[in-house]
Protein backbone atom coordinates (compact mmCIF):
# COMPACT_ATOMS: atom_id res chain seq x y z
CA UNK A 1 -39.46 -28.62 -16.70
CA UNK A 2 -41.67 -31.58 -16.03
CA UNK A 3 -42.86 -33.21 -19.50
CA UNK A 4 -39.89 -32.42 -21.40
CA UNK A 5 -36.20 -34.35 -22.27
CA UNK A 6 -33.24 -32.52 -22.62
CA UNK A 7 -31.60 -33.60 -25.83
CA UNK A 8 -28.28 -31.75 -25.62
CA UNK A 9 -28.99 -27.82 -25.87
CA UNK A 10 -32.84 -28.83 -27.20
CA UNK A 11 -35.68 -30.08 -25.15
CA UNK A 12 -38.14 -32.26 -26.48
CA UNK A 13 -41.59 -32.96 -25.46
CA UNK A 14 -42.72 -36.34 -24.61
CA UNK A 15 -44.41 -36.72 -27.84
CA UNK A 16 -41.42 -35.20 -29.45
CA UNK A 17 -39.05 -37.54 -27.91
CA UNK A 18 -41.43 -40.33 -29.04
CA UNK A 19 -41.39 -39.07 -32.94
CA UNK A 20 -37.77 -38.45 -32.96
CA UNK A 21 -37.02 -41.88 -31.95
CA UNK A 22 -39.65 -43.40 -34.93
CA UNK A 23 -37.74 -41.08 -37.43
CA UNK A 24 -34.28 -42.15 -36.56
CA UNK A 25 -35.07 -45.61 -36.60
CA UNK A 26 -34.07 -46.74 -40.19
CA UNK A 27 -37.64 -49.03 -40.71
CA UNK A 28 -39.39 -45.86 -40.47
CA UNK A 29 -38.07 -44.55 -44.12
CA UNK A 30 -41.09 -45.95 -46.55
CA UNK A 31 -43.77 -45.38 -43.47
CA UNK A 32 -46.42 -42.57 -44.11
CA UNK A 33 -46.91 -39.72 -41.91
CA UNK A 34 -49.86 -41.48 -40.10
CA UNK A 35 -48.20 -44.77 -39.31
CA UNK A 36 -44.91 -42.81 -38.13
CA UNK A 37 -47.57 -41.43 -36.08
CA UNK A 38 -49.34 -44.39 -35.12
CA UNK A 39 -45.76 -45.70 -33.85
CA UNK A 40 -45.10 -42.70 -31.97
CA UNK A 41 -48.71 -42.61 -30.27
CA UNK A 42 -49.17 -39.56 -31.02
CA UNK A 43 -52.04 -37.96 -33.63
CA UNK A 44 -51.60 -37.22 -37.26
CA UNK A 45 -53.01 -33.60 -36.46
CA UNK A 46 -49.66 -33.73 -33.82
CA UNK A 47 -47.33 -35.15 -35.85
CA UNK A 48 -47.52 -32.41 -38.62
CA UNK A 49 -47.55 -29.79 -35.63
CA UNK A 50 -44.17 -31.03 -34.46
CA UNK A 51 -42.86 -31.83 -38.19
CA UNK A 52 -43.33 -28.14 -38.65
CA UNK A 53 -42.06 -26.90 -35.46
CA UNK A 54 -38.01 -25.47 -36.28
CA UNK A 55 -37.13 -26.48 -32.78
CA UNK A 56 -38.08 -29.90 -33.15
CA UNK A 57 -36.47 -30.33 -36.21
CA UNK A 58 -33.04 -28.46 -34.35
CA UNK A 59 -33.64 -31.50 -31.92
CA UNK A 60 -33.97 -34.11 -33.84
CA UNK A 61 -31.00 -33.43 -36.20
CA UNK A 62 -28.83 -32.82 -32.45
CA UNK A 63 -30.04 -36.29 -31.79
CA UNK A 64 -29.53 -37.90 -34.60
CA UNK A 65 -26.26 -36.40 -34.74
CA UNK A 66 -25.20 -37.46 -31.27
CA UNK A 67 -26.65 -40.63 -32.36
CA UNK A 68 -23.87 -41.32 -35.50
CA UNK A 69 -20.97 -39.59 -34.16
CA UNK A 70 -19.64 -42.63 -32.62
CA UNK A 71 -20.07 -44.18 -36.16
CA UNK A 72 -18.86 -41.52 -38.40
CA UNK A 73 -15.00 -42.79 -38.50
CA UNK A 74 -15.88 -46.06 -39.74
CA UNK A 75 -18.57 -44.26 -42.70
CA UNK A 76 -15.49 -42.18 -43.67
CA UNK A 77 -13.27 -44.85 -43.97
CA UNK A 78 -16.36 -47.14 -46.35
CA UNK A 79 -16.64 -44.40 -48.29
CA UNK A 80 -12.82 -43.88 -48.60
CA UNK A 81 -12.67 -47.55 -49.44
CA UNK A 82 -15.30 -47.39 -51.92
CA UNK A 83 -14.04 -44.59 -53.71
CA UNK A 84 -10.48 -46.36 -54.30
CA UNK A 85 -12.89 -49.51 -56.11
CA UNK A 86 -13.86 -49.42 -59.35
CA UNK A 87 -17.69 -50.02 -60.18
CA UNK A 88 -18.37 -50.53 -56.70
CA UNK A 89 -21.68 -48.53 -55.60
CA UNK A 90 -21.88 -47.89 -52.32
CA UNK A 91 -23.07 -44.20 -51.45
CA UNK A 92 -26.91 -45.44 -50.53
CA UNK A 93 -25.85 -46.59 -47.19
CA UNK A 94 -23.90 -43.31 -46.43
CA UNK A 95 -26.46 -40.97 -48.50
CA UNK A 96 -28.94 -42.07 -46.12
CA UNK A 97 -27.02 -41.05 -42.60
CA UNK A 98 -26.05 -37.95 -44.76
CA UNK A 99 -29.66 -37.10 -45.06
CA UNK A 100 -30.47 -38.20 -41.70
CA UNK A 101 -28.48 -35.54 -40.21
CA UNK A 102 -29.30 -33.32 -43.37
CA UNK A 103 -25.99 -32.52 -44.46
CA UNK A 104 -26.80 -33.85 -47.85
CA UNK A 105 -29.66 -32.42 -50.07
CA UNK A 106 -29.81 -33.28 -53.32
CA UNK A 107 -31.21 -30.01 -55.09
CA UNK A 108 -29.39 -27.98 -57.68
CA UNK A 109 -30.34 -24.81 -59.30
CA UNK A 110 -30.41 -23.77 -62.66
CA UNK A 111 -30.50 -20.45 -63.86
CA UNK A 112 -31.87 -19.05 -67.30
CA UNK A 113 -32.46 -16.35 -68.97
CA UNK A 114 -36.51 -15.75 -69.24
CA UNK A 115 -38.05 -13.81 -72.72
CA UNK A 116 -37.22 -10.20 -71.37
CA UNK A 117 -33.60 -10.67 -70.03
CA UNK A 118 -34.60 -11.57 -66.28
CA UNK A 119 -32.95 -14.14 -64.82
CA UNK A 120 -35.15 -17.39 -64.27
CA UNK A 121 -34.15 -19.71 -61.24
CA UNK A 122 -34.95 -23.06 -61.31
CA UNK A 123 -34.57 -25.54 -58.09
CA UNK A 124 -34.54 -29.07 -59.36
CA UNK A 125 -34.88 -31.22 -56.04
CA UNK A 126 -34.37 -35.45 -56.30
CA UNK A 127 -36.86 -37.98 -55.90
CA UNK A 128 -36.84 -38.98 -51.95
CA UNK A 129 -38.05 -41.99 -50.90
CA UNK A 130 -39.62 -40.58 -47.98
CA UNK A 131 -43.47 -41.08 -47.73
CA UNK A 132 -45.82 -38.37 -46.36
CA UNK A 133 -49.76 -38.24 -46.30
């Protein structure tokens, strides 16, 4: 399987592997999609090809998964510790490795009834600061 990096059960291209490790690295949050490119060497025209591949996106989340585990104790215990003080505000720093790994999405739906009795579903999704071009 020459070209490709075995990232647990998900292989990654070279280009992949490249990507994956500008989007897990924390400076890369307020980049646009062609800088994140840029840093990856890859093209723009590449990037969105691999941004809308499903198993680079399984990959990446294994990776950055594997990547916290290690640290998840000590989150839990922050956000414990937080919790237990009042008007402390600490859930940005553990929103973002929640996101990272995408076990966090902030959406919610609303539902209402439209004019002629059908029910009307609205997804309300929060502001991210990712950038994209």
């Amino acid at each position: 399987m020459a070209g490709r990096i075995v990232a647990k059960d998900r292989t990654l291209t070279r280009a992949g592997q490249r990507l994956a490790d500008v989007l897990l690295d924390p400076r890369s949050e307020n980049m646009t999609a062609l800088q994140r490119a840029q840093a990856a060497g890859i093209s723009l025209r590449r990037y969105h090809e691999l941004m809308a591949d499903p198993d680079f996106q399984a990959a990446l989340k294994a990776k950055a998964i594997e990547m916290l585990m290690p640290s998840i104790p000590k989150v839990l215990e922050a956000a414990k510790q937080t919790a237990q003080e009042p008007g402390r505000d600490g859930f940005k720093d553990r929103e973002m490795l929640l996101r990272l790994v995408q076990w966090y999405d902030p959406k919610s739906t609303v539902e209402h009834t439209g004019p002629g009795g059908e029910t009307l579903k609205i997804v309300i999704e929060a502001p991210t600061n990712y950038a994209t071009e």
